[in-house]
PDB file of N, CA and C in Angstrom:
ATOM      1  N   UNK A   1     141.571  96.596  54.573  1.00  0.00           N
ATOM      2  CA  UNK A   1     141.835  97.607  55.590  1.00  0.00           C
ATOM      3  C   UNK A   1     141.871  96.917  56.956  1.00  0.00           C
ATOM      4  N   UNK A   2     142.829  97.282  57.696  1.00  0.00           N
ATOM      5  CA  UNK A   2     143.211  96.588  58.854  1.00  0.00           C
ATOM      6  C   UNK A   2     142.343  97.556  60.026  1.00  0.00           C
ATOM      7  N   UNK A   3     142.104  96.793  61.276  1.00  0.00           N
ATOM      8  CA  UNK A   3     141.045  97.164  62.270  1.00  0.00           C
ATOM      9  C   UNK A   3     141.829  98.731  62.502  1.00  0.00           C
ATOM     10  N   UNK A   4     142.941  98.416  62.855  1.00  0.00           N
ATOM     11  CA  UNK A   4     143.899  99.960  63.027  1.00  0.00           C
ATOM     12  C   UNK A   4     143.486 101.175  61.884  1.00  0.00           C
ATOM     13  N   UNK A   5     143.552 101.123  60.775  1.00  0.00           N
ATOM     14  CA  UNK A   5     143.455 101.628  59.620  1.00  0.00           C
ATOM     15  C   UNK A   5     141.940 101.946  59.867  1.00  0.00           C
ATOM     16  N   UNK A   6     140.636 101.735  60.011  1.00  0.00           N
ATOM     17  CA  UNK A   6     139.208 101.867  60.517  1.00  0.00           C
ATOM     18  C   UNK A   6     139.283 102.770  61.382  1.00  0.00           C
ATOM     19  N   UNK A   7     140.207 102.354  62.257  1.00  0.00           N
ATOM     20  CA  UNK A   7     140.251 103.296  63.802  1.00  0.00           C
ATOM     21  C   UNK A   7     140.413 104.592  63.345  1.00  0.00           C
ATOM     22  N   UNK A   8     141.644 104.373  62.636  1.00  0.00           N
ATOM     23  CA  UNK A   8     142.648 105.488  62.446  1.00  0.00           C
ATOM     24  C   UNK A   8     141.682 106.655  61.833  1.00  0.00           C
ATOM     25  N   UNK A   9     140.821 106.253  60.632  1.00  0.00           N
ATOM     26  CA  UNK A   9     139.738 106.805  59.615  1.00  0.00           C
ATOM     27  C   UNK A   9     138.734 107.598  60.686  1.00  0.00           C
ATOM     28  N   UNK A  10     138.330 106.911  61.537  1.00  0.00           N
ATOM     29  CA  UNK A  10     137.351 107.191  62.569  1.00  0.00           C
ATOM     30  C   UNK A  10     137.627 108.300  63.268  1.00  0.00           C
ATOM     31  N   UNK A  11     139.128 108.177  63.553  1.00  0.00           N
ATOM     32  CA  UNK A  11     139.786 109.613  64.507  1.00  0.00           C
ATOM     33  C   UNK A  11     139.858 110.401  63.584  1.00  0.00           C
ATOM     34  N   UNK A  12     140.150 110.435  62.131  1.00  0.00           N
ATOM     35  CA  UNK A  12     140.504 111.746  61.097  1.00  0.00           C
ATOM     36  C   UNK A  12     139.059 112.368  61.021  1.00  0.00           C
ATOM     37  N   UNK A  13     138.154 111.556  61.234  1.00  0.00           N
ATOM     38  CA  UNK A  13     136.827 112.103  60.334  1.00  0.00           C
ATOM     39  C   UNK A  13     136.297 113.216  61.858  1.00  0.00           C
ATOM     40  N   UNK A  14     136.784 112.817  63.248  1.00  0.00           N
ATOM     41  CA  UNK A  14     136.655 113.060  64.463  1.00  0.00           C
ATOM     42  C   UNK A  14     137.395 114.504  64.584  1.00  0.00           C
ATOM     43  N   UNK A  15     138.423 114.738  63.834  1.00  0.00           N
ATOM     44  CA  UNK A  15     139.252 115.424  64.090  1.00  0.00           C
ATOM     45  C   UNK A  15     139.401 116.834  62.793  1.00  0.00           C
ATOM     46  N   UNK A  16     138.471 116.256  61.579  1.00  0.00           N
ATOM     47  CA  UNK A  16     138.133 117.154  60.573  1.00  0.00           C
ATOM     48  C   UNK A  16     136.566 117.742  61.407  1.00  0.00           C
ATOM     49  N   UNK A  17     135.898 116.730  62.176  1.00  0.00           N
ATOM     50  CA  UNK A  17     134.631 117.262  62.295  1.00  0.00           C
ATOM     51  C   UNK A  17     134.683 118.553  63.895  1.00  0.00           C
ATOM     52  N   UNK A  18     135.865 118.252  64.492  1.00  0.00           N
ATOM     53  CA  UNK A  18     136.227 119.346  65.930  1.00  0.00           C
ATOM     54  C   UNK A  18     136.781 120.379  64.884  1.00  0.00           C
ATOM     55  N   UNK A  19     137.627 120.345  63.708  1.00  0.00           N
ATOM     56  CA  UNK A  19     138.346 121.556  63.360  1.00  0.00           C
ATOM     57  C   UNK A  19     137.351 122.351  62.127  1.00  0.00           C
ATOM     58  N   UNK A  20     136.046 121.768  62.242  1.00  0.00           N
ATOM     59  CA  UNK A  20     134.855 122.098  61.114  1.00  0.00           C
ATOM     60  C   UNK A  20     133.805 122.969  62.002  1.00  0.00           C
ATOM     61  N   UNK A  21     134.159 122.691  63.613  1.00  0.00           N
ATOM     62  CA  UNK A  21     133.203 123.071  64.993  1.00  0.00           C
ATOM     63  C   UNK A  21     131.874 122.140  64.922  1.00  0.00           C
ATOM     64  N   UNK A  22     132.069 121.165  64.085  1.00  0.00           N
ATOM     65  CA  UNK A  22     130.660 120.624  64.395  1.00  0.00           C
ATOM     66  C   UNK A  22     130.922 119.076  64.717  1.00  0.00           C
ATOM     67  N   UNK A  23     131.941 119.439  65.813  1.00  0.00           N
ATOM     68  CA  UNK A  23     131.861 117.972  66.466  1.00  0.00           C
ATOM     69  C   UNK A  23     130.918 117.312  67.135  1.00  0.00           C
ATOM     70  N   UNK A  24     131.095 115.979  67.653  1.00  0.00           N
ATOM     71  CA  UNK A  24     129.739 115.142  68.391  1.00  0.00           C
ATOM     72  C   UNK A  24     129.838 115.509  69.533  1.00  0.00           C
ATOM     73  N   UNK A  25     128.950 116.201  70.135  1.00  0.00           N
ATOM     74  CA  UNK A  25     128.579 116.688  71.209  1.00  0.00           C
ATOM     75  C   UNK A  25     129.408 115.289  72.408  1.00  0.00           C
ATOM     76  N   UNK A  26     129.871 114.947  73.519  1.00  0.00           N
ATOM     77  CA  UNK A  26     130.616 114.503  74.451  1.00  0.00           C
ATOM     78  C   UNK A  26     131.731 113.497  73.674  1.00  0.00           C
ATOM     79  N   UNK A  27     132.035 113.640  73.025  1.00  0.00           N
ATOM     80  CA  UNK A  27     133.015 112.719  71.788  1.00  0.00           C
ATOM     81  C   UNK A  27     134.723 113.284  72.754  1.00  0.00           C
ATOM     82  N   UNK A  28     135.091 112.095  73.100  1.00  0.00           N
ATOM     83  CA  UNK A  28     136.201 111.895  74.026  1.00  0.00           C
ATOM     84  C   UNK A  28     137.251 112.771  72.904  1.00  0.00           C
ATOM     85  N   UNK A  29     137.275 112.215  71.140  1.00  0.00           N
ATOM     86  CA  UNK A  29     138.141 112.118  70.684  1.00  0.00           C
ATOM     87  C   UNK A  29     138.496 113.885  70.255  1.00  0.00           C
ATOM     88  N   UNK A  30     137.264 114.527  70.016  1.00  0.00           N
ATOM     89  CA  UNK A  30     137.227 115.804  70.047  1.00  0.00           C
ATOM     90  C   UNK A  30     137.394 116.186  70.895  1.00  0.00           C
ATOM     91  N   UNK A  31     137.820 115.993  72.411  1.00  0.00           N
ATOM     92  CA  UNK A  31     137.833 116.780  73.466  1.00  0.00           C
ATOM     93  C   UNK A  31     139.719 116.751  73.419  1.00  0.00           C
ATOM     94  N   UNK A  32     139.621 115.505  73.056  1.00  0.00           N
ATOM     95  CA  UNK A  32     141.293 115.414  73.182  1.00  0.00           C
ATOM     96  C   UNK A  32     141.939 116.679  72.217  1.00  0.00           C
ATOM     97  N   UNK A  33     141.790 116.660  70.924  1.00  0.00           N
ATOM     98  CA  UNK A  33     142.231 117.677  70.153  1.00  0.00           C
ATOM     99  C   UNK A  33     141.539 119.001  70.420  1.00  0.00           C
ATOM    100  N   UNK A  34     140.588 119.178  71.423  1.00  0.00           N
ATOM    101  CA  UNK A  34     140.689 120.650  71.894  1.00  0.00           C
ATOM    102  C   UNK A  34     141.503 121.112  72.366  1.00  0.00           C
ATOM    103  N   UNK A  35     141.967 119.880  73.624  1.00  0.00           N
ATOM    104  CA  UNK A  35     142.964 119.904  74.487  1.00  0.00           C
ATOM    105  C   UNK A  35     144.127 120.189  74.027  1.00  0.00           C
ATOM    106  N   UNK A  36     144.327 119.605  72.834  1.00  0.00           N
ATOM    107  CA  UNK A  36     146.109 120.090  72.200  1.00  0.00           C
ATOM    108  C   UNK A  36     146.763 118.681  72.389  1.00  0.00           C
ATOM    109  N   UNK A  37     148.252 119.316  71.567  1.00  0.00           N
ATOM    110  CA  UNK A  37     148.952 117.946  71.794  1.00  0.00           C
ATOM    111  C   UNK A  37     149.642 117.780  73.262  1.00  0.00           C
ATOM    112  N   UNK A  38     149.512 119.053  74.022  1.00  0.00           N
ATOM    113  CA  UNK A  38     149.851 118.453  75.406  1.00  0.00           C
ATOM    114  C   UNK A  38     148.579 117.516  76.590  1.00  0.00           C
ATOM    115  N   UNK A  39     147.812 117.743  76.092  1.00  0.00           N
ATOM    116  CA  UNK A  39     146.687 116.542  77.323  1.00  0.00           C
ATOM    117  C   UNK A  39     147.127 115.363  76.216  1.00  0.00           C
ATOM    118  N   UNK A  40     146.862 115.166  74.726  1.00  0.00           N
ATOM    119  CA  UNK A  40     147.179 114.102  74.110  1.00  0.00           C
ATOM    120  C   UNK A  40     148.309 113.123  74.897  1.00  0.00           C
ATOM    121  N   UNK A  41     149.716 114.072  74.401  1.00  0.00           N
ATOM    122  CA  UNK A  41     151.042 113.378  75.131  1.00  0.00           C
ATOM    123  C   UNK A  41     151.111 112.680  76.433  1.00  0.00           C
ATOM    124  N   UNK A  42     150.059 113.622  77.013  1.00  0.00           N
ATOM    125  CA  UNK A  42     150.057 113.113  78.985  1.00  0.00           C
ATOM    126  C   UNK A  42     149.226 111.616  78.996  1.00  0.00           C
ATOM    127  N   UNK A  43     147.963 112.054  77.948  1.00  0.00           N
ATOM    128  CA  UNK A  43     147.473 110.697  77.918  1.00  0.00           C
ATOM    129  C   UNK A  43     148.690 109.411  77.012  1.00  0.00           C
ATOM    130  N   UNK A  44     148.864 109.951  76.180  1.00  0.00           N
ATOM    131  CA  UNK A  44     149.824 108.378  75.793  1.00  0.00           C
ATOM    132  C   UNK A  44     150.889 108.402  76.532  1.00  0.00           C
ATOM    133  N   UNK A  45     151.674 109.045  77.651  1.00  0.00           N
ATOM    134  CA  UNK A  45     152.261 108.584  78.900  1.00  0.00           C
ATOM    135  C   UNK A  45     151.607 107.630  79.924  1.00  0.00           C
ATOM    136  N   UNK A  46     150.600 108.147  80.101  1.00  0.00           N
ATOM    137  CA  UNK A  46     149.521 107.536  81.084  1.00  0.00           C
ATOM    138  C   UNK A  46     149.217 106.363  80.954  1.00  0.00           C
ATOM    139  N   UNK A  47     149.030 105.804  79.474  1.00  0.00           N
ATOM    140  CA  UNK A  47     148.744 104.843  79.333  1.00  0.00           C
ATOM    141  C   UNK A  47     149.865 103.482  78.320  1.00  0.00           C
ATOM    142  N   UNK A  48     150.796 104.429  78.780  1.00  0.00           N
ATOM    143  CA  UNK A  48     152.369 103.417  78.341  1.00  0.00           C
ATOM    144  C   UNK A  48     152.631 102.962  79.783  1.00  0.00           C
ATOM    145  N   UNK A  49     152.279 103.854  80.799  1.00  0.00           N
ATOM    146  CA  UNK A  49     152.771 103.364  82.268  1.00  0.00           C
ATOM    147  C   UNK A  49     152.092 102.586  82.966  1.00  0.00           C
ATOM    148  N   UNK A  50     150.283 102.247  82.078  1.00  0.00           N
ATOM    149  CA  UNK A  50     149.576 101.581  82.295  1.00  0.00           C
ATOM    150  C   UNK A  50     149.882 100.436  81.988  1.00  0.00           C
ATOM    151  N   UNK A  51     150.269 100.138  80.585  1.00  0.00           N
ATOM    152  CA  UNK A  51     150.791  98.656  79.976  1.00  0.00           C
ATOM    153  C   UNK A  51     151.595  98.262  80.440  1.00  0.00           C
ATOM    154  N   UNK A  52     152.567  99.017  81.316  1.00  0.00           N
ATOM    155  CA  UNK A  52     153.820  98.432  81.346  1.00  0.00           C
ATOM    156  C   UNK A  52     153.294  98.054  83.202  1.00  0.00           C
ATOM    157  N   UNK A  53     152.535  98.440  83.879  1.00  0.00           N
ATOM    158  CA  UNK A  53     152.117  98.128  85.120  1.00  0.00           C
ATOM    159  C   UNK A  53     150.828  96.756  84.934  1.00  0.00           C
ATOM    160  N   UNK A  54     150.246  96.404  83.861  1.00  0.00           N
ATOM    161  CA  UNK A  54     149.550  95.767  83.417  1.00  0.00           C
ATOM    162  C   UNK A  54     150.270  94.383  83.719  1.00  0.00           C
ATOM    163  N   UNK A  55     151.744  94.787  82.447  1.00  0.00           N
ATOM    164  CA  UNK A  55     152.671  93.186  82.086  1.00  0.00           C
ATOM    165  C   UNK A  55     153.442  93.025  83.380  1.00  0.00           C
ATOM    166  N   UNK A  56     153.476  93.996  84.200  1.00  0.00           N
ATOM    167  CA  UNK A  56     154.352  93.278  85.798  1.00  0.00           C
ATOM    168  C   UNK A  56     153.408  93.237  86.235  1.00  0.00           C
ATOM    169  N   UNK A  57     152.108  92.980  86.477  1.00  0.00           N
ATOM    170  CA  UNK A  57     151.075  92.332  86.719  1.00  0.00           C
ATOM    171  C   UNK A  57     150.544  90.913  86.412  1.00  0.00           C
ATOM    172  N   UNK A  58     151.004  90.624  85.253  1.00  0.00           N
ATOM    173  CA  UNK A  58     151.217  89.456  84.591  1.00  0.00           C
ATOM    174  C   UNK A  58     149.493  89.387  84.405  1.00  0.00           C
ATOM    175  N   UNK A  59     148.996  89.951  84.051  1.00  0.00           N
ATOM    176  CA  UNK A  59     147.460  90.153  83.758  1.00  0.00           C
ATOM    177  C   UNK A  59     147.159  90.453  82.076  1.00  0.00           C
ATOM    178  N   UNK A  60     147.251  89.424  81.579  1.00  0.00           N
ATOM    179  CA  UNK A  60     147.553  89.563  80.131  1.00  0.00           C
ATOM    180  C   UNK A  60     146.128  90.254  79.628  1.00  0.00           C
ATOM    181  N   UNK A  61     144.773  89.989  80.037  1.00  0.00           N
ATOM    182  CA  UNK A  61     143.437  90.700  79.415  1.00  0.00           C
ATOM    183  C   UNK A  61     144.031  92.276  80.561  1.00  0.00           C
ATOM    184  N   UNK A  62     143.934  92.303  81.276  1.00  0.00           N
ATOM    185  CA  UNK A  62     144.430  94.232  81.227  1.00  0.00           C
ATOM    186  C   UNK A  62     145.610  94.785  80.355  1.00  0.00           C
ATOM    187  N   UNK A  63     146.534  93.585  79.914  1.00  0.00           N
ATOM    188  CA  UNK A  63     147.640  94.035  79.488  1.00  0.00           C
ATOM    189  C   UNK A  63     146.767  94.385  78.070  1.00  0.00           C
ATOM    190  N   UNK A  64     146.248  93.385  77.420  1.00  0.00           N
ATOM    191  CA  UNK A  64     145.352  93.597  76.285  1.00  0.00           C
ATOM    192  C   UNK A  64     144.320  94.891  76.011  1.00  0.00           C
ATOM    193  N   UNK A  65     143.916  95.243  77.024  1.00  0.00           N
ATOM    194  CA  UNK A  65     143.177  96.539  77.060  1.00  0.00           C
ATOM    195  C   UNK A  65     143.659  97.626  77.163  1.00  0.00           C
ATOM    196  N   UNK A  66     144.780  97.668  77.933  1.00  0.00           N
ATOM    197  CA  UNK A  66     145.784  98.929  77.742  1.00  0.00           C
ATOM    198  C   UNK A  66     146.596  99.122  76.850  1.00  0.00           C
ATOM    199  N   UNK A  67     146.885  97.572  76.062  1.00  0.00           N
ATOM    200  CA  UNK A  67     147.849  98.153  74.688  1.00  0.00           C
ATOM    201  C   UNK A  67     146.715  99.154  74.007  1.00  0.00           C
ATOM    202  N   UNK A  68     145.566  98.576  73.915  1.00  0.00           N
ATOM    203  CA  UNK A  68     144.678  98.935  72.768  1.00  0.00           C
ATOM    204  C   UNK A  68     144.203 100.723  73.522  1.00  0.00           C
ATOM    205  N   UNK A  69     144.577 100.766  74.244  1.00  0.00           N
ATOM    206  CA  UNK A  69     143.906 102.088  75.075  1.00  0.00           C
ATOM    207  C   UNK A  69     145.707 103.163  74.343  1.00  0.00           C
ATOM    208  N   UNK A  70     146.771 102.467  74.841  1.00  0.00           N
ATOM    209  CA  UNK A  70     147.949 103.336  74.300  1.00  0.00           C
ATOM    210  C   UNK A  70     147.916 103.373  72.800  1.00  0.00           C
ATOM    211  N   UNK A  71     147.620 102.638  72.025  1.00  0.00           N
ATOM    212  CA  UNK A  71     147.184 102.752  70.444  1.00  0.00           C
ATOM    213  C   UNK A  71     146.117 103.614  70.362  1.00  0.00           C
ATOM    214  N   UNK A  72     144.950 103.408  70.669  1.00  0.00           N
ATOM    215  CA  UNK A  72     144.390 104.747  70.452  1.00  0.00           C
ATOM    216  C   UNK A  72     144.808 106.188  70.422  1.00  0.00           C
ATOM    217  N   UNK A  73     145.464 105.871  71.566  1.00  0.00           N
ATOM    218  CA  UNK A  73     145.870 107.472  71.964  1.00  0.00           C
ATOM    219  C   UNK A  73     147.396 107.553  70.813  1.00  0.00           C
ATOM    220  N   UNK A  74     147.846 106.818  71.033  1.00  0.00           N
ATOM    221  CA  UNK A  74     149.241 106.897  70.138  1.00  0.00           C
ATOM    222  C   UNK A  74     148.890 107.318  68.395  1.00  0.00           C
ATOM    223  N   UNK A  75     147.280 106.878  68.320  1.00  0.00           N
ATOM    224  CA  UNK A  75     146.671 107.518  66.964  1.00  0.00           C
ATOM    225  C   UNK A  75     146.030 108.715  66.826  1.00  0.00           C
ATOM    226  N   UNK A  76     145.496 109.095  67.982  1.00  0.00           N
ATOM    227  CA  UNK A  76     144.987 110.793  68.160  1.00  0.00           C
ATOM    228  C   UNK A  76     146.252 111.503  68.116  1.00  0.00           C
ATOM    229  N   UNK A  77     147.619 111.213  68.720  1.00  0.00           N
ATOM    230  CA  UNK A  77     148.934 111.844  68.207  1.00  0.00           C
ATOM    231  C   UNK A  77     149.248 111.937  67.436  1.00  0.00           C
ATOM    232  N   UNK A  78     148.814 111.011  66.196  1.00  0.00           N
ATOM    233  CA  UNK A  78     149.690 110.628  65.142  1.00  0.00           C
ATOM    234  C   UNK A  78     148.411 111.725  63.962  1.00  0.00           C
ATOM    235  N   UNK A  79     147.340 111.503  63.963  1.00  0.00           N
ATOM    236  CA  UNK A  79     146.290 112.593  63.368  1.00  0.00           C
ATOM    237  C   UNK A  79     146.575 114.238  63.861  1.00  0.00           C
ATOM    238  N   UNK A  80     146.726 114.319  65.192  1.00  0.00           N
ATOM    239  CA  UNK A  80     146.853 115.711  65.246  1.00  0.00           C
ATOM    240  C   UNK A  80     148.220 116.373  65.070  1.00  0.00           C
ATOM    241  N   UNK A  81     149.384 115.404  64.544  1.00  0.00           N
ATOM    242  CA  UNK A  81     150.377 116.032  64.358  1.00  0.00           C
ATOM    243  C   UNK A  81     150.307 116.071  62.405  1.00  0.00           C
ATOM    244  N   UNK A  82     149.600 115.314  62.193  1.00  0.00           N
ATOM    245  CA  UNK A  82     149.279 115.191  60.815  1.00  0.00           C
ATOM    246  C   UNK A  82     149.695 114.035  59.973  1.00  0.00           C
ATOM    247  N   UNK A  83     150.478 113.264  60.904  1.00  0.00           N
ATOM    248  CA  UNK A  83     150.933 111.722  60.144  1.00  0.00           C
ATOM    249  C   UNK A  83     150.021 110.455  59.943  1.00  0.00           C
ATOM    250  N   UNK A  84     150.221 110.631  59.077  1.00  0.00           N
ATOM    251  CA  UNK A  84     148.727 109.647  58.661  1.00  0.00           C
ATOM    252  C   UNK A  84     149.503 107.868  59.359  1.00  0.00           C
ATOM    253  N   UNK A  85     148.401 106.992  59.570  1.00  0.00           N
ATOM    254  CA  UNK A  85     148.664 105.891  59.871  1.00  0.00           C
ATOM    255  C   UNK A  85     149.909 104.728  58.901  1.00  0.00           C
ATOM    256  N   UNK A  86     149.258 105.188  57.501  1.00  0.00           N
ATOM    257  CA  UNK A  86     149.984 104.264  56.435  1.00  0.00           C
ATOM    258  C   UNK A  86     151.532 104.262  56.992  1.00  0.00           C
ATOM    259  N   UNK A  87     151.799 105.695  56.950  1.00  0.00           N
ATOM    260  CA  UNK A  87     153.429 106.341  57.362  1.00  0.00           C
ATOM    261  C   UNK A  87     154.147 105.490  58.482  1.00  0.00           C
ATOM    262  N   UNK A  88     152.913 105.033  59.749  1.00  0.00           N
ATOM    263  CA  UNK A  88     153.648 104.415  60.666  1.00  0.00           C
ATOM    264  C   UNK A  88     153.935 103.130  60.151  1.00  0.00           C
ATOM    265  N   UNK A  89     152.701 102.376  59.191  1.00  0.00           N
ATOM    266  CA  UNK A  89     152.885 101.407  59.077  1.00  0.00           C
ATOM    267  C   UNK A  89     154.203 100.775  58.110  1.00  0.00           C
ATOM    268  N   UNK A  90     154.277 101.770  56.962  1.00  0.00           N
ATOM    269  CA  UNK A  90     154.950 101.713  56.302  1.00  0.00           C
ATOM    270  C   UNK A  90     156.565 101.188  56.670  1.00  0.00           C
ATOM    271  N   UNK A  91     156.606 102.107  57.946  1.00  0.00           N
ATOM    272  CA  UNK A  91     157.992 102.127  58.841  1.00  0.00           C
ATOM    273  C   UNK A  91     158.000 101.151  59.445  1.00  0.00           C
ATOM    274  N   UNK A  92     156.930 100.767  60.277  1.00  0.00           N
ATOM    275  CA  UNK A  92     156.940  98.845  60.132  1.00  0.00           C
ATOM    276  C   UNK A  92     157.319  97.921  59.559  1.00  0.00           C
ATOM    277  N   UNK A  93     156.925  98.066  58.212  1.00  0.00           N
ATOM    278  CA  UNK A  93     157.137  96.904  57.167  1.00  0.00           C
ATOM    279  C   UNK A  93     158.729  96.969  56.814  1.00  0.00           C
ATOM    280  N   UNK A  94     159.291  98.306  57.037  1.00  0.00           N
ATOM    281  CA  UNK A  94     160.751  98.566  56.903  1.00  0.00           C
ATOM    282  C   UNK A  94     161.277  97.779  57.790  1.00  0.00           C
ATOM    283  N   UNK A  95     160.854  97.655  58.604  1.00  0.00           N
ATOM    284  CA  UNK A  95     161.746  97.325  60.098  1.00  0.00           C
ATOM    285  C   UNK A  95     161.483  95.723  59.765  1.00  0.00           C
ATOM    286  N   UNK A  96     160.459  95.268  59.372  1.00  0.00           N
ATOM    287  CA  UNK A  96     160.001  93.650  59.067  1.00  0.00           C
ATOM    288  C   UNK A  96     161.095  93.031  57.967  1.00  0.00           C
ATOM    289  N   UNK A  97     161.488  93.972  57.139  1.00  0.00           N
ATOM    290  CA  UNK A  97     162.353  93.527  56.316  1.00  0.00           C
ATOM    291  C   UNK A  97     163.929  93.275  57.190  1.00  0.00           C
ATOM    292  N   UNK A  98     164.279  94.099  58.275  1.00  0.00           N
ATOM    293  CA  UNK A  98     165.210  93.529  58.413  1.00  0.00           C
ATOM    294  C   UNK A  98     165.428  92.660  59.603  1.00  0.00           C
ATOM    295  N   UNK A  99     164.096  91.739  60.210  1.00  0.00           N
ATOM    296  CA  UNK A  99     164.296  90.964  60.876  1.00  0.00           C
ATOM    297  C   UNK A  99     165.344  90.093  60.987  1.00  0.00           C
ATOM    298  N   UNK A 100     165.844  89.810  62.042  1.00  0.00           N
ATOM    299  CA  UNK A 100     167.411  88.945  61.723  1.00  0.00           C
ATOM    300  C   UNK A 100     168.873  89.781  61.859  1.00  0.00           C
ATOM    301  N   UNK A 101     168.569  90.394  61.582  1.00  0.00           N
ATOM    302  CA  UNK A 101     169.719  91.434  61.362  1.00  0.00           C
ATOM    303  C   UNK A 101     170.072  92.169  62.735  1.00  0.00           C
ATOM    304  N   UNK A 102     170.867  91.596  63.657  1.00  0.00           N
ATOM    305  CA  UNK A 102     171.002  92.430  65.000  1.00  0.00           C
ATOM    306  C   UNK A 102     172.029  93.333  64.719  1.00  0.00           C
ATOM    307  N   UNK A 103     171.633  94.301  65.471  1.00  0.00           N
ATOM    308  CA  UNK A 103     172.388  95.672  64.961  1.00  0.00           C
ATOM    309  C   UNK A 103     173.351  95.910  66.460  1.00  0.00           C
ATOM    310  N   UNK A 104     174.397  96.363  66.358  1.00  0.00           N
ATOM    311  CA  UNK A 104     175.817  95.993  66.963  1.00  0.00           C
ATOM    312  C   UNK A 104     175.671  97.260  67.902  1.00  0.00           C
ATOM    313  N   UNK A 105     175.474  97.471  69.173  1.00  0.00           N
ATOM    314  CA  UNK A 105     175.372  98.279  70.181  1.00  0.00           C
ATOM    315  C   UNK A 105     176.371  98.597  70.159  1.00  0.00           C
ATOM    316  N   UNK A 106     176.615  99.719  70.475  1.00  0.00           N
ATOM    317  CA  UNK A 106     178.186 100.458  71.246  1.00  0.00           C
ATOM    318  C   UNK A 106     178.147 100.126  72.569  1.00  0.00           C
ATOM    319  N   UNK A 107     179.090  99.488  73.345  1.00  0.00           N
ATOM    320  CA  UNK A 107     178.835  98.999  74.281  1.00  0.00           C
ATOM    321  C   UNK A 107     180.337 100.184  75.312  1.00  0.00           C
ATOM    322  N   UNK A 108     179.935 100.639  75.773  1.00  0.00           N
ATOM    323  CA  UNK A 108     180.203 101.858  76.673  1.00  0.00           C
ATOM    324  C   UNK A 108     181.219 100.964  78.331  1.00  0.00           C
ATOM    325  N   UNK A 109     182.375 101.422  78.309  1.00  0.00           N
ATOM    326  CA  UNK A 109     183.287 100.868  79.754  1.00  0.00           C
ATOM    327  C   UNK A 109     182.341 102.015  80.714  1.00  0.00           C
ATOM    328  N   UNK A 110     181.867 101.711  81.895  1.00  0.00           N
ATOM    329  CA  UNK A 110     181.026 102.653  82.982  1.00  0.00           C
ATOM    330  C   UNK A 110     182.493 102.913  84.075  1.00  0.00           C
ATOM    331  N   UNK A 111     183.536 102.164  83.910  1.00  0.00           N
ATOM    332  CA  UNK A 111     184.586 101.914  84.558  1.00  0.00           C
ATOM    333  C   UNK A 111     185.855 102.965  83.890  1.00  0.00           C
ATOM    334  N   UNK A 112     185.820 103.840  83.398  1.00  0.00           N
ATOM    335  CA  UNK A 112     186.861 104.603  82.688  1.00  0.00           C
ATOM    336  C   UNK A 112     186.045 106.098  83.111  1.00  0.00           C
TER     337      UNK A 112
END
């Protein structure tokens, strides 16, 4: 089981225990799924605009802390919409298979 896959377990058990009402009393992750998937979404905006202000920073340990801050949150999305982790990963390993393979843009005249 990969550190992601732990995480991921950690937020389901977080997210069966808010929709059971007997969540952990100040538990960030239950507050998020009170909130809904709209504070969720705002947070994984928040913190895509973080990473990406991180890497034009050229600050690779903040860049490192904010990927891992947009993964979190990108996994409280992925639990409260009901997609389990494997699913993303799975779609990964798809995409790993066709490394190499550049895929042919439509390339658009802006001049017509």
């Amino acid at each position: 089981m990969t550190v992601y896959q732990e995480i991921f377990e950690v937020i389901k058990a977080r997210k069966a225990a808010f929709e059971a009402g007997t969540a952990q009393e100040n538990s960030y992750t239950a507050y998020l799924f009170d909130k809904g998937v709209d504070k969720i979404c705002k947070k994984v905006g928040e913190e895509a605009t973080e990473t990406v202000i991180a890497a034009k920073n050229k600050d690779n340990n903040e860049l490192a802390n904010e990927i891992n801050d947009l993964l979190y949150h990108v996994m409280v999305l992925a639990a409260n919409q009901g997609l389990d982790w494997a699913d993303v990963e799975n779609v990964l390993e798809e995409r790993n298979e066709k490394i190499g393979n550049l895929k042919q843009f439509h390339q658009v005249d802006k001049n017509t």
